[in-house]
Protein backbone atom coordinates (compact mmCIF):
# COMPACT_ATOMS: atom_id res chain seq x y z
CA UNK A 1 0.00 0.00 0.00
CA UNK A 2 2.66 2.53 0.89
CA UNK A 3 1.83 5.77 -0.16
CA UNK A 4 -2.22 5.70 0.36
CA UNK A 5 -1.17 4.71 4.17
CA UNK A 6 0.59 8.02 4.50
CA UNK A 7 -1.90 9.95 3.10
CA UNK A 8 -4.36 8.81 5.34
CA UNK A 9 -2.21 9.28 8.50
CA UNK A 10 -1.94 12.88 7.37
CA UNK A 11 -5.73 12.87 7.37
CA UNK A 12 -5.61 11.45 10.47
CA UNK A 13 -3.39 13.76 12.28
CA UNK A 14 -5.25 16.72 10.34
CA UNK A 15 -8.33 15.79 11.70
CA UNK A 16 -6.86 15.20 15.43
CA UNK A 17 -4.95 18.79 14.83
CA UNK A 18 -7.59 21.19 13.39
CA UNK A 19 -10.67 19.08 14.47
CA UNK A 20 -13.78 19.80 12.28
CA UNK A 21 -17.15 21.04 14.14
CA UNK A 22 -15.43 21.16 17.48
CA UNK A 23 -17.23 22.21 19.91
CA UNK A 24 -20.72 22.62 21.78
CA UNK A 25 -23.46 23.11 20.06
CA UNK A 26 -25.74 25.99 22.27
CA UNK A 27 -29.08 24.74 20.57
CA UNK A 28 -28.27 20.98 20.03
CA UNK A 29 -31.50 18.60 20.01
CA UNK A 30 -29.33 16.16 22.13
CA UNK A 31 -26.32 15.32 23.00
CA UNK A 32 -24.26 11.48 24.33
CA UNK A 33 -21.18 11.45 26.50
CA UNK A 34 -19.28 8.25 26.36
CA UNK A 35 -15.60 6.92 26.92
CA UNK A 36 -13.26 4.31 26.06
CA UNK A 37 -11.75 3.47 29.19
CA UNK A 38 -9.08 1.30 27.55
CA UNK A 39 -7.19 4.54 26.12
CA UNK A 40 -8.75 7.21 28.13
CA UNK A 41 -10.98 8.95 25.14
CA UNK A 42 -13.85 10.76 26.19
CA UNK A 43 -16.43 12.07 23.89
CA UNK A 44 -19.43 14.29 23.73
CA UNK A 45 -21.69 14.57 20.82
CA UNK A 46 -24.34 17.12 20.09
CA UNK A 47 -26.82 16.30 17.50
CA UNK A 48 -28.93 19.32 15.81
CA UNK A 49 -31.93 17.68 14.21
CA UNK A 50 -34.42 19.51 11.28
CA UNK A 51 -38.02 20.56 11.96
CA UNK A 52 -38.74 16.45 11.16
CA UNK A 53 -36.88 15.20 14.08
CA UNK A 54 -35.20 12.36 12.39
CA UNK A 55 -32.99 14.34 9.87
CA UNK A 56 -29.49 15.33 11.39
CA UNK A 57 -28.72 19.32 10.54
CA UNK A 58 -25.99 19.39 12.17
CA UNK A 59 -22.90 17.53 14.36
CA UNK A 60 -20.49 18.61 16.77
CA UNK A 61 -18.55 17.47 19.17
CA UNK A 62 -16.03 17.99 22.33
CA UNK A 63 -13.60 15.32 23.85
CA UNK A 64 -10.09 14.08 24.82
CA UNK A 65 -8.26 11.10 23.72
CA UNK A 66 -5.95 9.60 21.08
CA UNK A 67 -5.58 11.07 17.46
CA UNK A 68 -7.87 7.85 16.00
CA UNK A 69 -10.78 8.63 18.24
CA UNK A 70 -10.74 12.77 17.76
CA UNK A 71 -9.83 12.01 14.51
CA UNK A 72 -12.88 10.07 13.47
CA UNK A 73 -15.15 12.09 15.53
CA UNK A 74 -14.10 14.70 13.19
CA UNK A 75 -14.85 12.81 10.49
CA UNK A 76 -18.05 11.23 11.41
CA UNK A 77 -19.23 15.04 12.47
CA UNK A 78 -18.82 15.45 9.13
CA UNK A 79 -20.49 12.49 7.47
CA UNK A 80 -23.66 12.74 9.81
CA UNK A 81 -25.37 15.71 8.00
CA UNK A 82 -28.33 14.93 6.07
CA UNK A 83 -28.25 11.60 7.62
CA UNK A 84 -31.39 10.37 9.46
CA UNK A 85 -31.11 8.67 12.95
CA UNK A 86 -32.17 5.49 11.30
CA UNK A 87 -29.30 5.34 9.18
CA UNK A 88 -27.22 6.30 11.75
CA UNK A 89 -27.79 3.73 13.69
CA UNK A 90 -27.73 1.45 11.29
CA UNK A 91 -24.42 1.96 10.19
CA UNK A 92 -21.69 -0.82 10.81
CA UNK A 93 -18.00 -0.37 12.62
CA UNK A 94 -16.71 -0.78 8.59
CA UNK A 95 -18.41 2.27 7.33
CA UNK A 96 -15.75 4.24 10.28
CA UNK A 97 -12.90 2.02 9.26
CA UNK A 98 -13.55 3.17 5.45
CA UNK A 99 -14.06 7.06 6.70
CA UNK A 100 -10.51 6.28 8.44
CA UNK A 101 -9.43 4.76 5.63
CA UNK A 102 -6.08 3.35 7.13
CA UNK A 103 -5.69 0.15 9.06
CA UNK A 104 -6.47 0.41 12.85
CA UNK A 105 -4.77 -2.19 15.10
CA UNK A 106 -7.28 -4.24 16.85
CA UNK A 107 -6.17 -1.88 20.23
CA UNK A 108 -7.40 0.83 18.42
CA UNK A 109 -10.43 -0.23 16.96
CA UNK A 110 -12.60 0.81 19.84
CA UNK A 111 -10.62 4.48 19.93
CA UNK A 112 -11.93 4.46 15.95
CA UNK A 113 -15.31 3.25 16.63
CA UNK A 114 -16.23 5.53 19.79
CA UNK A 115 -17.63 8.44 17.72
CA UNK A 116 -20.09 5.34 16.13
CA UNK A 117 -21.16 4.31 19.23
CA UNK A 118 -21.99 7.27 20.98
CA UNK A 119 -23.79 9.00 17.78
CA UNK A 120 -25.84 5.40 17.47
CA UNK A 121 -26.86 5.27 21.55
CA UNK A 122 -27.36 9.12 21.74
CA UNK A 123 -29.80 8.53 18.61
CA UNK A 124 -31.31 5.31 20.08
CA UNK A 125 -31.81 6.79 23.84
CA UNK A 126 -33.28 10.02 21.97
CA UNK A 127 -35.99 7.66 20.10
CA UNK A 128 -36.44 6.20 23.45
CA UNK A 129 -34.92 2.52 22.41
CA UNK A 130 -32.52 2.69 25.11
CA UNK A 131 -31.81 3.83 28.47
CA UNK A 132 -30.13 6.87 29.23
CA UNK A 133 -26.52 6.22 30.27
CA UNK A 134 -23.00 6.88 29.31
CA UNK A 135 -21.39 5.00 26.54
CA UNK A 136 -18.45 2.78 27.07
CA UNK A 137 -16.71 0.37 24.83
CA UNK A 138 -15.88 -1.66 27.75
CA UNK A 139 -18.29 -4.27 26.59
């Protein structure tokens, strides 16, 4: 692969450097805190939903933690626009990996996925399929 890995790493580190949508969101329709105790991340997403309440208008985001998990919360903040709950929760831990687009170390796959999982609970709690409480990728 050589070169495409590079390229990507320089995504990675420009995403972790000059982080897109970072930030609170003052008027956000809700917002998910969750953590990946393994490498210390912490992440907070706030969601800004249209008039229909299922279409997002809007992601942003605030955290800590390794360049793969700010650096994909970047990215996903990015990606979620226009997207509706539904599909956000229906997406799978590949459709991050691809967004990354560089091979994470099974260590780091939770740091990558974090973003996923808090954006699909905070969506799922906010539809009222799941109880309100922090997400962890301890599971």
């Amino acid at each position: 692969m050589g070169m495409g890995s590079d390229m990507y790493r320089q995504q990675i580190l420009d995403h972790y450097k000059n982080p897109r949508n970072y930030g609170e969101l003052e008027d956000a329709t809700f917002e998910h805190v969750g953590e990946n105790p393994m490498c210390g991340d912490t992440l907070k997403l706030f969601v800004k939903l249209e008039d229909d309440d299922e279409t997002i208008q809007h992601v942003s985001f605030i955290g800590d933690g390794c360049a793969i998990s700010q650096a994909s919360a970047s990215l996903l903040s990015q990606e979620l626009g226009g997207m509706t709950l539904e599909e956000v929760r229906a997406m799978e831990r590949d459709d991050i990996m691809d967004l990354l687009g560089v091979e994470v170390s099974p260590m780091r796959i939770k740091c990558a996925v974090l973003a996923e999982k808090v954006a699909q609970d905070g969506a799922a709690i906010y539809q009222g399929d799941k109880e309100l409480d922090e997400t962890t990728t301890e599971d």
